[in-house]
C-alpha atoms as a PDB file:
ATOM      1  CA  UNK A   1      66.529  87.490 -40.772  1.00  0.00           C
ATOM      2  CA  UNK A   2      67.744  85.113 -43.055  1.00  0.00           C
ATOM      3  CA  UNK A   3      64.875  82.902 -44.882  1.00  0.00           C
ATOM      4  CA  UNK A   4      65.985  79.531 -45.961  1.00  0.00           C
ATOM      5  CA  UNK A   5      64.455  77.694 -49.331  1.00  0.00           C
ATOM      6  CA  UNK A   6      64.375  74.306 -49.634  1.00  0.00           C
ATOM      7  CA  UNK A   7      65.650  73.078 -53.057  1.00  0.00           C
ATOM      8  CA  UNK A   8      63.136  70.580 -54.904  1.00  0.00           C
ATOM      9  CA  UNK A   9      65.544  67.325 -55.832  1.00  0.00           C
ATOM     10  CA  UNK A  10      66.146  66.764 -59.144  1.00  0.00           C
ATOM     11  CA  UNK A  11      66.112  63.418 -60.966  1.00  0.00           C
ATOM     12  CA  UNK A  12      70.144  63.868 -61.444  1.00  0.00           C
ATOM     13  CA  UNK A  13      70.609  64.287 -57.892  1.00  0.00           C
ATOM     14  CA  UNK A  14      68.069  61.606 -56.883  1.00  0.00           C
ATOM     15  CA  UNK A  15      70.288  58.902 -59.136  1.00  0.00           C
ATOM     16  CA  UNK A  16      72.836  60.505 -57.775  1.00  0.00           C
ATOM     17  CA  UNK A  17      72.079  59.160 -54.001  1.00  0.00           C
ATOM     18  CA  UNK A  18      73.859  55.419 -53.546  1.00  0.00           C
ATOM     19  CA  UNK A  19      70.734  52.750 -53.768  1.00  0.00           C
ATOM     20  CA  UNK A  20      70.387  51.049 -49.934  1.00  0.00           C
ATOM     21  CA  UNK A  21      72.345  48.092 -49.176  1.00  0.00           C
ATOM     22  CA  UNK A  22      69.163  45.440 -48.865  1.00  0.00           C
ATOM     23  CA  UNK A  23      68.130  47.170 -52.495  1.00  0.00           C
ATOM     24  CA  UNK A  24      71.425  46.766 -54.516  1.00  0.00           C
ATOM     25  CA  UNK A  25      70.960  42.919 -53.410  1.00  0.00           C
ATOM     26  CA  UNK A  26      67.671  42.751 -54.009  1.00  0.00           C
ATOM     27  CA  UNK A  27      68.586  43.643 -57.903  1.00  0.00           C
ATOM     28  CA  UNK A  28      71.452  41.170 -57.787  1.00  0.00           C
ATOM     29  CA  UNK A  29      70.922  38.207 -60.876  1.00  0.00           C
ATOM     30  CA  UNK A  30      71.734  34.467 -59.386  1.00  0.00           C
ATOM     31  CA  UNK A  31      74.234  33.202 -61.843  1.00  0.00           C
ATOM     32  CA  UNK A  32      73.024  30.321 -63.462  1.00  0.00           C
ATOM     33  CA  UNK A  33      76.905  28.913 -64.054  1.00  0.00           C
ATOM     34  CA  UNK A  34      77.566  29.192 -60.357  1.00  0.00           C
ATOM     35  CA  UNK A  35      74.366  27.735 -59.395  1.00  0.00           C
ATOM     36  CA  UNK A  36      75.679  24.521 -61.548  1.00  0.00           C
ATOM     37  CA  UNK A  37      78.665  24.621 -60.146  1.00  0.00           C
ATOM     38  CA  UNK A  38      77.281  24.632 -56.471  1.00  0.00           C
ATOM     39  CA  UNK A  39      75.377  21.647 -57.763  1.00  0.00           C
ATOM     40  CA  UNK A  40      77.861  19.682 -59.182  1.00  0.00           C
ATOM     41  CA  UNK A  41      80.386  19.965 -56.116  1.00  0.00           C
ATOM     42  CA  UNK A  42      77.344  19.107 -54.088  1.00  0.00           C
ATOM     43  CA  UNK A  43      76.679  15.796 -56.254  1.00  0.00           C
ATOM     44  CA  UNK A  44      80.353  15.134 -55.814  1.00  0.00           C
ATOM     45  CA  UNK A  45      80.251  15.470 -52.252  1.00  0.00           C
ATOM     46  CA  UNK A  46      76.780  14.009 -51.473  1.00  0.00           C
ATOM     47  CA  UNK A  47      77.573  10.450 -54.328  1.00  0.00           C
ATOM     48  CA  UNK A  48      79.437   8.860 -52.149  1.00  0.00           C
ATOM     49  CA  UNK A  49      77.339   8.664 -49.043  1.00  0.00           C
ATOM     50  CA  UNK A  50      74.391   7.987 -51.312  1.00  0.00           C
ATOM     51  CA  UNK A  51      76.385   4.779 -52.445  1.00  0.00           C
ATOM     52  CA  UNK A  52      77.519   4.013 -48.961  1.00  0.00           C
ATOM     53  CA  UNK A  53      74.149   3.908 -47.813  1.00  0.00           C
ATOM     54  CA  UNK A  54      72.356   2.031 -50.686  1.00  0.00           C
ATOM     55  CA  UNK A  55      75.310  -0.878 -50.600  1.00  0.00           C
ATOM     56  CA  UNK A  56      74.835  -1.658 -47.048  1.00  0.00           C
ATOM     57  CA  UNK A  57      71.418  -2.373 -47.953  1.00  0.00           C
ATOM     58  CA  UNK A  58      72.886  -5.288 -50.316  1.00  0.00           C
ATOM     59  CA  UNK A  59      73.999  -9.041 -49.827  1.00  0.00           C
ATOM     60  CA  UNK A  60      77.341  -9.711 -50.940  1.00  0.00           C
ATOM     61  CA  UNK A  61      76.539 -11.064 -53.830  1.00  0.00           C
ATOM     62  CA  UNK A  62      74.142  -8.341 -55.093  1.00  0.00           C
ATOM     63  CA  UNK A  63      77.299  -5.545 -54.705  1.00  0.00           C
ATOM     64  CA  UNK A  64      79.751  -7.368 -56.850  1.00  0.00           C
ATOM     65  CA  UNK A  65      76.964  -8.593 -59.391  1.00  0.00           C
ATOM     66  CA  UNK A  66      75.791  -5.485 -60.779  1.00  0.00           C
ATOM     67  CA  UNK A  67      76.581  -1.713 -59.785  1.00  0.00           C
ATOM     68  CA  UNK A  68      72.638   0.036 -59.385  1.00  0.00           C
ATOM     69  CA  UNK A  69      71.984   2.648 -57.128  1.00  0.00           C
ATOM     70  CA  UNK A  70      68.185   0.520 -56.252  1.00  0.00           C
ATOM     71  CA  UNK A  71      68.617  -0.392 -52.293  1.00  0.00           C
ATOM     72  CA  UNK A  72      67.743  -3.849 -51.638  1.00  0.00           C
ATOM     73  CA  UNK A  73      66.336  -5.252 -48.153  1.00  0.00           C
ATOM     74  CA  UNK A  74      69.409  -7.000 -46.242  1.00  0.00           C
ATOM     75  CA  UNK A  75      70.193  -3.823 -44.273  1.00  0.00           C
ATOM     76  CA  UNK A  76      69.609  -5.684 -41.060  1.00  0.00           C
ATOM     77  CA  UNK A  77      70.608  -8.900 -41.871  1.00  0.00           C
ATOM     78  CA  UNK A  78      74.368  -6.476 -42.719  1.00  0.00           C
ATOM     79  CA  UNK A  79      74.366  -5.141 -39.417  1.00  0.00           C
ATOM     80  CA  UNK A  80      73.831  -8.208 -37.303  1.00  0.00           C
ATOM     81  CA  UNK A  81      76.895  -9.813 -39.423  1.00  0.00           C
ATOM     82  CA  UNK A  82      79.057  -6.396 -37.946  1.00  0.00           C
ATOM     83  CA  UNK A  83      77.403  -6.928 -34.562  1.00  0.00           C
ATOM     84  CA  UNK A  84      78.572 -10.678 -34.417  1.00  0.00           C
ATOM     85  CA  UNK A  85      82.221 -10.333 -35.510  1.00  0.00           C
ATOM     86  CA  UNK A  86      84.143 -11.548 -33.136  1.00  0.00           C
ATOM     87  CA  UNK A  87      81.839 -11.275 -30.215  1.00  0.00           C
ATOM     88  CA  UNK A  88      81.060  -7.553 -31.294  1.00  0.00           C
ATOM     89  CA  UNK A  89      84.345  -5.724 -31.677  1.00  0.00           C
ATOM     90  CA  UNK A  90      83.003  -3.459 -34.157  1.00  0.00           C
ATOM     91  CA  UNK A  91      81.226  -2.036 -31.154  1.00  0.00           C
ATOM     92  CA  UNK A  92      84.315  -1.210 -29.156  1.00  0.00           C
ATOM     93  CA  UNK A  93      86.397   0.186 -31.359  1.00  0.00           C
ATOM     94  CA  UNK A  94      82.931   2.742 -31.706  1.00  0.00           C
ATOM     95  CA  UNK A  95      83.507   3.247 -28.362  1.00  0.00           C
ATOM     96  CA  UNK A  96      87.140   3.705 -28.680  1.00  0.00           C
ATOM     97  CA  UNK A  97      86.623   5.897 -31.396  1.00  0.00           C
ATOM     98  CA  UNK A  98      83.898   7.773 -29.285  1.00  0.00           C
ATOM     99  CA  UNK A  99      86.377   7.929 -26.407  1.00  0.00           C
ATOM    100  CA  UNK A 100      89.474   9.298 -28.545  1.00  0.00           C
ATOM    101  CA  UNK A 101      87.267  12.238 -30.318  1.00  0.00           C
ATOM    102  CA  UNK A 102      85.180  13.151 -27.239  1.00  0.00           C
ATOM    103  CA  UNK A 103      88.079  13.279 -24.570  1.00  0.00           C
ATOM    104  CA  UNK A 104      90.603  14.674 -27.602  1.00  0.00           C
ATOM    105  CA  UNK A 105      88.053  17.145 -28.592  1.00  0.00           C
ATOM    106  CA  UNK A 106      87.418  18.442 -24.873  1.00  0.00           C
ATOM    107  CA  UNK A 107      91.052  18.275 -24.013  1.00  0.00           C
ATOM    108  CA  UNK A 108      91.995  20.394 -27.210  1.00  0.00           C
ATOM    109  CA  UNK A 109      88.966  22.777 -27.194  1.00  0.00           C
ATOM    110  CA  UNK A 110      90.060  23.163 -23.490  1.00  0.00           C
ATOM    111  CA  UNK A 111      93.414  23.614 -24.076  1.00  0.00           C
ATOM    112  CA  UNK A 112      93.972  25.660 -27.040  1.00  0.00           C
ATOM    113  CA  UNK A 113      90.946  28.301 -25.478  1.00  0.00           C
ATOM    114  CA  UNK A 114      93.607  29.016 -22.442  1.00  0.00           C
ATOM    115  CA  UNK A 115      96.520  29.425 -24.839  1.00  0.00           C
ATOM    116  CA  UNK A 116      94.546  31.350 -27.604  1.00  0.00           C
ATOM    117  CA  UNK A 117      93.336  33.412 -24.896  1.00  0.00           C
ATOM    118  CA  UNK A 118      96.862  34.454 -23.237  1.00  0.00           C
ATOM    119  CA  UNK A 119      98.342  35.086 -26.461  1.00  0.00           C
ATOM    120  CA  UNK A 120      95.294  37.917 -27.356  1.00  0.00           C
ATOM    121  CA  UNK A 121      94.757  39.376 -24.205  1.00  0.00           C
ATOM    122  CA  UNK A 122      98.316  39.152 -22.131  1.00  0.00           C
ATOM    123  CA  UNK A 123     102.067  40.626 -22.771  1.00  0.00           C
ATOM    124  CA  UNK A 124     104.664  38.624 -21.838  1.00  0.00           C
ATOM    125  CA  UNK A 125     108.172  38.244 -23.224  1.00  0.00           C
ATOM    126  CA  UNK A 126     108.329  36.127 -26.579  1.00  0.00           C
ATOM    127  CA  UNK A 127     104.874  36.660 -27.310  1.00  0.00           C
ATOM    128  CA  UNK A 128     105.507  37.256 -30.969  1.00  0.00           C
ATOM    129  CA  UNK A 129     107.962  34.341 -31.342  1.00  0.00           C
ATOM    130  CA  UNK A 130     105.301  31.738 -29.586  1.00  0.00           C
ATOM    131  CA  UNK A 131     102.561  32.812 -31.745  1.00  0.00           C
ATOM    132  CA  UNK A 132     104.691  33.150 -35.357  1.00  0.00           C
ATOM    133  CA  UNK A 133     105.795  29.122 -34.235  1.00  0.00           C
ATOM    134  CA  UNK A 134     102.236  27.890 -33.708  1.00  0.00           C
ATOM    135  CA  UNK A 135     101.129  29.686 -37.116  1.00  0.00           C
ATOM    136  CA  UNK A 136     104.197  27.452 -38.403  1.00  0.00           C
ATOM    137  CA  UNK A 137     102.869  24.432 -36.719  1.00  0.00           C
ATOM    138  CA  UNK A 138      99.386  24.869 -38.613  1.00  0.00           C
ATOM    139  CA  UNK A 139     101.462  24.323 -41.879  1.00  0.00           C
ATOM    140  CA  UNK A 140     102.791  20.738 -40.411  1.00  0.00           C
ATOM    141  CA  UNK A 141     101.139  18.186 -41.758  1.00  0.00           C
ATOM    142  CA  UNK A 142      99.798  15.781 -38.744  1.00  0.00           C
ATOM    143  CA  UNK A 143     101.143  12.419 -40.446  1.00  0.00           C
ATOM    144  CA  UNK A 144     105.139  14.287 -40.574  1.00  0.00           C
ATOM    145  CA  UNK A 145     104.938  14.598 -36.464  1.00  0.00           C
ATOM    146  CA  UNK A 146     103.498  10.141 -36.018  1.00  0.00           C
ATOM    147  CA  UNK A 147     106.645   9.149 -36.230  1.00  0.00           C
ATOM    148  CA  UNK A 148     108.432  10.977 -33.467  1.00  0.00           C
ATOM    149  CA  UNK A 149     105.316  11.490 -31.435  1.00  0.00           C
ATOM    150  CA  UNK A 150     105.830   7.301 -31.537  1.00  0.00           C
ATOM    151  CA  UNK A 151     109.543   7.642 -30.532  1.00  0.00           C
ATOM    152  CA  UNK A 152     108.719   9.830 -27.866  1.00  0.00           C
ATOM    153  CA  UNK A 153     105.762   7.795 -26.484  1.00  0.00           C
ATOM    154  CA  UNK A 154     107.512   4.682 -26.583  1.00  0.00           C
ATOM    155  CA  UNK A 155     110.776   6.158 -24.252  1.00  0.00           C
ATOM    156  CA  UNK A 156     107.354   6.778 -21.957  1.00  0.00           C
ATOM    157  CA  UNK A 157     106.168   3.428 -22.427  1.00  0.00           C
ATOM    158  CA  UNK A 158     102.660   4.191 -23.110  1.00  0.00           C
ATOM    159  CA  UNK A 159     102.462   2.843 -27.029  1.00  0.00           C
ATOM    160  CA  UNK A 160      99.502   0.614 -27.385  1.00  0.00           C
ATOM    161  CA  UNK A 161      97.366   2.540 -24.385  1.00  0.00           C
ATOM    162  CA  UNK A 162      94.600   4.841 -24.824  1.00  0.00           C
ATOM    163  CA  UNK A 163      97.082   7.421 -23.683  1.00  0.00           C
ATOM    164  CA  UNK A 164      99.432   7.342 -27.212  1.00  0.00           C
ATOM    165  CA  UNK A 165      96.446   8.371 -28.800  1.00  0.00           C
ATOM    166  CA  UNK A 166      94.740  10.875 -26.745  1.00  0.00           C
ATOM    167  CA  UNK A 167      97.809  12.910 -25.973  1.00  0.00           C
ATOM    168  CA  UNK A 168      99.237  14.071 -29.294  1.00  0.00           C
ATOM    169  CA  UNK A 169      95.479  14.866 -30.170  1.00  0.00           C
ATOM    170  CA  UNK A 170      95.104  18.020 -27.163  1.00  0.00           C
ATOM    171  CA  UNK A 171      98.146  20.044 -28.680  1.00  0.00           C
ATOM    172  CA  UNK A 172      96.998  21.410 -32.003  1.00  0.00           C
ATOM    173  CA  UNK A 173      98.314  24.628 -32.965  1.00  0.00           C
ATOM    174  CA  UNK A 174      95.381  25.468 -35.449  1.00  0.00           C
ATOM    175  CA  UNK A 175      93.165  25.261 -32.928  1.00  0.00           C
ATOM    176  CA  UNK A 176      95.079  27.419 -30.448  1.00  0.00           C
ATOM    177  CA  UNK A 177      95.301  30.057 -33.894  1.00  0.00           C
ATOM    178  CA  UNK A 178      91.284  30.009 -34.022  1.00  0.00           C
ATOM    179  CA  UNK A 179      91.011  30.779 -30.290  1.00  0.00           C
ATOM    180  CA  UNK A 180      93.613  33.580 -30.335  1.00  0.00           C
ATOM    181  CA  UNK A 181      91.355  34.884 -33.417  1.00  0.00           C
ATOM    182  CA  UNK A 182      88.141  34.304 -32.138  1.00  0.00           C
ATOM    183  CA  UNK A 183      89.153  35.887 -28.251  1.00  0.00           C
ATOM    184  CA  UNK A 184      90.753  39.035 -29.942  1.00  0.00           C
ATOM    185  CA  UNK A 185      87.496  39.749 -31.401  1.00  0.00           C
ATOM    186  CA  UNK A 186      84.777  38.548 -29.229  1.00  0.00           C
ATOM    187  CA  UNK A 187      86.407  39.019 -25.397  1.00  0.00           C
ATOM    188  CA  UNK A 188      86.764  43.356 -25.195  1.00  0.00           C
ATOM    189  CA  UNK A 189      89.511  43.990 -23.078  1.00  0.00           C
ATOM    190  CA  UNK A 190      87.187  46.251 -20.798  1.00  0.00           C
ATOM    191  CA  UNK A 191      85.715  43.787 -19.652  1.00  0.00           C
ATOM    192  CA  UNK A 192      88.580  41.895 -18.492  1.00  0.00           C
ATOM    193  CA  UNK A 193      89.877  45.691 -16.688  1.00  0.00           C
ATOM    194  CA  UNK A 194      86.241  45.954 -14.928  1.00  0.00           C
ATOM    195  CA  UNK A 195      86.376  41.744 -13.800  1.00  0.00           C
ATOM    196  CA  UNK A 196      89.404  42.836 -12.187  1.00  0.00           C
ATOM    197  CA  UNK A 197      88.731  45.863 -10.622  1.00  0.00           C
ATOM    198  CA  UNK A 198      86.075  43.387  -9.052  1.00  0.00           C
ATOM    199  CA  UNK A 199      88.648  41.354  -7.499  1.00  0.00           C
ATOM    200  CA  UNK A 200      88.237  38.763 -10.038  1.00  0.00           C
ATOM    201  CA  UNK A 201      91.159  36.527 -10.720  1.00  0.00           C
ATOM    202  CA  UNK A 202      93.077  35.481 -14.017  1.00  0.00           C
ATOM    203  CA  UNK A 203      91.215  32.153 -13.526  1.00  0.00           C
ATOM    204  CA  UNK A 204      87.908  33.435 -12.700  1.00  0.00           C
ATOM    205  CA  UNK A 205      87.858  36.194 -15.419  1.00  0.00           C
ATOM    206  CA  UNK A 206      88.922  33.280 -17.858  1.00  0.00           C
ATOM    207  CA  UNK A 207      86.075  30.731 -16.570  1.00  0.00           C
ATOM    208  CA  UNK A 208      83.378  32.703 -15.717  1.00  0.00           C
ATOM    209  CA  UNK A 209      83.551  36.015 -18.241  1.00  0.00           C
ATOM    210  CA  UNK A 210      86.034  34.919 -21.284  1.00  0.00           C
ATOM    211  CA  UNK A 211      84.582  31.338 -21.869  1.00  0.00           C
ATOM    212  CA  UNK A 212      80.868  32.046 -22.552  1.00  0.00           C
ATOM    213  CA  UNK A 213      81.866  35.104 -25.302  1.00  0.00           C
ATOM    214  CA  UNK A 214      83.965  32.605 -26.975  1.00  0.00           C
ATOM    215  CA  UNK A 215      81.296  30.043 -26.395  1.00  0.00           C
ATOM    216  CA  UNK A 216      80.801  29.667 -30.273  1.00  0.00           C
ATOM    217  CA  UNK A 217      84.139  29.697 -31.457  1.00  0.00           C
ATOM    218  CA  UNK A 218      84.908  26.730 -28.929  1.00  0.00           C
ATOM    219  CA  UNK A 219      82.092  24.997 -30.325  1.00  0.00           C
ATOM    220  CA  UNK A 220      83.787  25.593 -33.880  1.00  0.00           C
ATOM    221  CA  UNK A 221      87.096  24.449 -32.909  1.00  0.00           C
ATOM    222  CA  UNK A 222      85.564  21.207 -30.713  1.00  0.00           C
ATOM    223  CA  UNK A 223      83.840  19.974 -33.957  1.00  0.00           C
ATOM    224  CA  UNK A 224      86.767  20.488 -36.057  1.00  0.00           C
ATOM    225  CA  UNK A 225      88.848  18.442 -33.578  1.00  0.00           C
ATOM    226  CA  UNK A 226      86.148  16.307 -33.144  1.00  0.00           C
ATOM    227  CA  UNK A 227      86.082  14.919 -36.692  1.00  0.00           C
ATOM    228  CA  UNK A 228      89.486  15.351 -36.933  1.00  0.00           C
ATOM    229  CA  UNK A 229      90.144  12.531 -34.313  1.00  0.00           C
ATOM    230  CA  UNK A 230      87.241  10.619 -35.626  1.00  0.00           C
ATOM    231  CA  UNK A 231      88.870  10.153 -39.061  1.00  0.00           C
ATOM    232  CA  UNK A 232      92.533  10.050 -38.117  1.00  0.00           C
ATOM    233  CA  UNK A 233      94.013   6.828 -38.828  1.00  0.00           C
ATOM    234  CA  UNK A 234      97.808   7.060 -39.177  1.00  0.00           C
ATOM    235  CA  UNK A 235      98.503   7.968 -35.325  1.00  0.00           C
ATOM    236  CA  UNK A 236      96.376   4.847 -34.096  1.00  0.00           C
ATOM    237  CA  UNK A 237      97.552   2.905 -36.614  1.00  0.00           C
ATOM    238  CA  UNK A 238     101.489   3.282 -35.987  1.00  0.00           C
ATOM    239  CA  UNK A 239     100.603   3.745 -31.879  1.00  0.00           C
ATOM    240  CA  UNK A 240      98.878   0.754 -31.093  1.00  0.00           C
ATOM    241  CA  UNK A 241      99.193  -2.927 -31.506  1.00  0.00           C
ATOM    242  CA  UNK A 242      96.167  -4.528 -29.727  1.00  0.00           C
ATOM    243  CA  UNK A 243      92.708  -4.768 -31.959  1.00  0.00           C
ATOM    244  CA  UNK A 244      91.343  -4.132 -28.917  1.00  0.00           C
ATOM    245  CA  UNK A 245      91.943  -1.032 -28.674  1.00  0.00           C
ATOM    246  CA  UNK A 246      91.892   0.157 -32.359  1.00  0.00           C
ATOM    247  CA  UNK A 247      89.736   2.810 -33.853  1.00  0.00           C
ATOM    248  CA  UNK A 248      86.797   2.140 -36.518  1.00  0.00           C
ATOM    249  CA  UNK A 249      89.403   3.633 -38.888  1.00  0.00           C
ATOM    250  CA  UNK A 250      92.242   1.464 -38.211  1.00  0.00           C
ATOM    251  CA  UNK A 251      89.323  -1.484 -37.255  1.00  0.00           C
ATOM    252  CA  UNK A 252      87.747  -1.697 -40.725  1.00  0.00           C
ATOM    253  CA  UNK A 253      90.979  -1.221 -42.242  1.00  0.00           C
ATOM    254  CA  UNK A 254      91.898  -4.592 -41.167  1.00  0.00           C
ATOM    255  CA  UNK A 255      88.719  -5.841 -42.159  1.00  0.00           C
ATOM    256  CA  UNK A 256      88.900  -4.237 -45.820  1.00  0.00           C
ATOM    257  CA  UNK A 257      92.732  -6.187 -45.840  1.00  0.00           C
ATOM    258  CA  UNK A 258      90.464  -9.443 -45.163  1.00  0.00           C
ATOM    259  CA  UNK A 259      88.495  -8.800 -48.110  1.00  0.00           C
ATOM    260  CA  UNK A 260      91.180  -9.946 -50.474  1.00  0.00           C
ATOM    261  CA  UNK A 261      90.982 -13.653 -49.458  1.00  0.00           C
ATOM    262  CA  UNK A 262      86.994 -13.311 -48.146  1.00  0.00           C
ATOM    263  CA  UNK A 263      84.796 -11.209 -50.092  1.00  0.00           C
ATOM    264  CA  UNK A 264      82.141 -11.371 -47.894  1.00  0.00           C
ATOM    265  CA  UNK A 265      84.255  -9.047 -45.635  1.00  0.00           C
ATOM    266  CA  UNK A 266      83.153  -6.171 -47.980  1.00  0.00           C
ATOM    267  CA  UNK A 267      79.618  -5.920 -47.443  1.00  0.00           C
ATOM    268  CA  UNK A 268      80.959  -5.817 -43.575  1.00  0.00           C
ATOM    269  CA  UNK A 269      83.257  -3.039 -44.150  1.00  0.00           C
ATOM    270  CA  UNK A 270      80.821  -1.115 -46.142  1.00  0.00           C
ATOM    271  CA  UNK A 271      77.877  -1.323 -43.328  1.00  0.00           C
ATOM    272  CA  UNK A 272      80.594  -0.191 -40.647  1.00  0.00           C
ATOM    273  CA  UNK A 273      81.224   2.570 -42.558  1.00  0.00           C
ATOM    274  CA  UNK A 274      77.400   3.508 -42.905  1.00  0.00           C
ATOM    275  CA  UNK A 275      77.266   3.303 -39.097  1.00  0.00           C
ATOM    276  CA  UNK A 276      80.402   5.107 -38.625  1.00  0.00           C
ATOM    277  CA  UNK A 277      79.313   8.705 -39.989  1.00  0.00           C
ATOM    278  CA  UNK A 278      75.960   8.860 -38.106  1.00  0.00           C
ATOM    279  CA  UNK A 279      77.457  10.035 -34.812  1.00  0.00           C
ATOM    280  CA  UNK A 280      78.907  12.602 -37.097  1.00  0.00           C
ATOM    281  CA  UNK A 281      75.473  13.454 -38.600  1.00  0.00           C
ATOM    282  CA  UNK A 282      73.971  13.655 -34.702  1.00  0.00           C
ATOM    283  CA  UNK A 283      77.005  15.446 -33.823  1.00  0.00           C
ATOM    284  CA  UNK A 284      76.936  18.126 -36.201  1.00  0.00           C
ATOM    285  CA  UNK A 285      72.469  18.799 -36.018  1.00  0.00           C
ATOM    286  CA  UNK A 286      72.547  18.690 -32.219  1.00  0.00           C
ATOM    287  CA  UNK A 287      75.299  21.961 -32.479  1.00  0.00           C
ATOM    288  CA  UNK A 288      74.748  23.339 -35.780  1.00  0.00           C
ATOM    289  CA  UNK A 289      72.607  26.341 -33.649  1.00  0.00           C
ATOM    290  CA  UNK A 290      75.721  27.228 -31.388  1.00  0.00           C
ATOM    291  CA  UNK A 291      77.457  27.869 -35.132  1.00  0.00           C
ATOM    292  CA  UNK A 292      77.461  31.959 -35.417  1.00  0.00           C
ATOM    293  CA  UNK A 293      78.984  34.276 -38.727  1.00  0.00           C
ATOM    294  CA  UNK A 294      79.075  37.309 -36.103  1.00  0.00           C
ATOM    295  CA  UNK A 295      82.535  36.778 -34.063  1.00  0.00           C
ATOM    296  CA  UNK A 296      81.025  40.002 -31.480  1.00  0.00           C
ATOM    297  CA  UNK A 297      78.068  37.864 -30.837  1.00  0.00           C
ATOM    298  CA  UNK A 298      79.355  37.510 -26.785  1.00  0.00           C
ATOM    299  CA  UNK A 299      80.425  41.262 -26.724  1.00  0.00           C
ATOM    300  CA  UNK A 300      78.957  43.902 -24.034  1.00  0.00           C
ATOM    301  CA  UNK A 301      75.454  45.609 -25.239  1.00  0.00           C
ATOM    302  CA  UNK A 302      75.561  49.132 -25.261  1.00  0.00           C
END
């Protein structure tokens, strides 16, 4: 019979075993030159909005007389000025812009989560070549393809309709790259096998067992459409033709151009831009919990 000893450890082969991972960044030093970096490039950021906001507090003549960052008490009085020009077209180009970046956003989210989809989880012939052009599309610059999305458009005849804007915003090839990213990793391919061996369709698997594990990615690439639509201003701008229809970037663009031969229009411009960002600001807190580091978060539990 053989008798087994166990072996006291030693201090050398203690320090010898790796510390655990929550202990090795527990001992971790915050870096005092980083943190003031952090802080600066969130002064940087954060400066501009501050001075939005505390402006469109002002009368005109308090923002040209002297440049303090102490809000004054014509907020209001700012906003009914917006509200009355022209019978309250600041208002519709909101709802334009609401209209273009909701409907684009959908449409695009929609969109690029079928393509990004086929492209991870089907073969089909040219399957490399598709995907190596849409990674070259991401390295387009949006303001290259106006012109010819104009050219095109206008052969259609639907330049200045809601149409020439909403279109060219569904296709975007970075989103498509995020979805083909995001379903490689969270959609297992078993899953797809076992939908079909259920008599589940290509359409069915997609809708009812693809779309809710990619459920936060979506919500990722809807936002970044989202605000990409909201701030665009080069493809309404060259597209359409009737203030009418324009978006609050392209809208209070004209009204900065005003500015040079009525001041007053600045104080205007400045409390439509306050206005303008707090859609974003709802946006962004009412789907900030759907944003998720873990890209398996949708995948089968053991």
């Amino acid at each position: 019979m053989t008798v087994t000893t166990a072996v006291p450890a030693t201090p050398a082969a203690t320090a010898a075993v790796p510390a655990a991972p929550h202990e090795r960044r527990g001992n971790r030093r915050i870096s005092p030159s980083a943190t003031v970096l952090l802080l600066l490039g969130a002064v940087y950021c954060l400066f501009p909005v501050l001075w939005v906001l505390i402006a469109a507090t002002k009368s005109s003549g308090e923002l040209f007389a002297t440049f303090t960052l102490e809000p004054s008490t014509h907020l209001f009085d700012n906003i009914g000025d917006l509200s009355g020009y022209r019978g309250g077209l600041y208002w519709r180009w909101m709802a334009n812009t609401a209209l273009y970046a909701g409907v684009g956003a959908a449409g695009s989210t929609l969109i690029s989560a079928m393509a990004g989809f086929a492209l991870a989880k089907y073969a089909f012939p040219g399957k490399r070549f598709v995907f190596n052009l849409i990674l070259a599309g991401v390295l387009v610059p949006g303001v290259i393809l106006a012109i010819p999305q104009y050219l095109l458009l206008a052969k259609a005849g639907m330049t200045n309709t809601y149409w020439s804007v909403l279109l060219p915003s569904m296709i975007t090839p970075y989103g498509i790259y995020l979805c083909r990213i995001f379903a490689a990793a969270a959609v297992p391919t078993e899953v797809l096998e076992a939908a079909h061996i259920d008599g589940a369709g290509d359409w069915r698997t997609f809708g009812t067992v693809a779309l809710p594990m990619m459920r936060s990615g979506l919500v990722t690439v809807f936002l970044f459409q989202f605000v990409a639509i909201w701030n665009n201003f080069m493809l309404p701008y060259i597209m359409l033709g009737d203030d009418r229809l324009y978006p609050l970037t392209v809208g209070l663009n004209g009204l900065l151009n005003q500015g040079a031969s009525q001041p007053a229009m600045y104080i205007t411009v400045v409390t439509g831009a306050l206005l303008s960002i707090v859609p974003l600001v709802v946006l962004f807190l009412a789907l900030q919990r759907y944003w998720r580091v873990d890209l398996g978060a949708g995948a089968v539990k053991a």
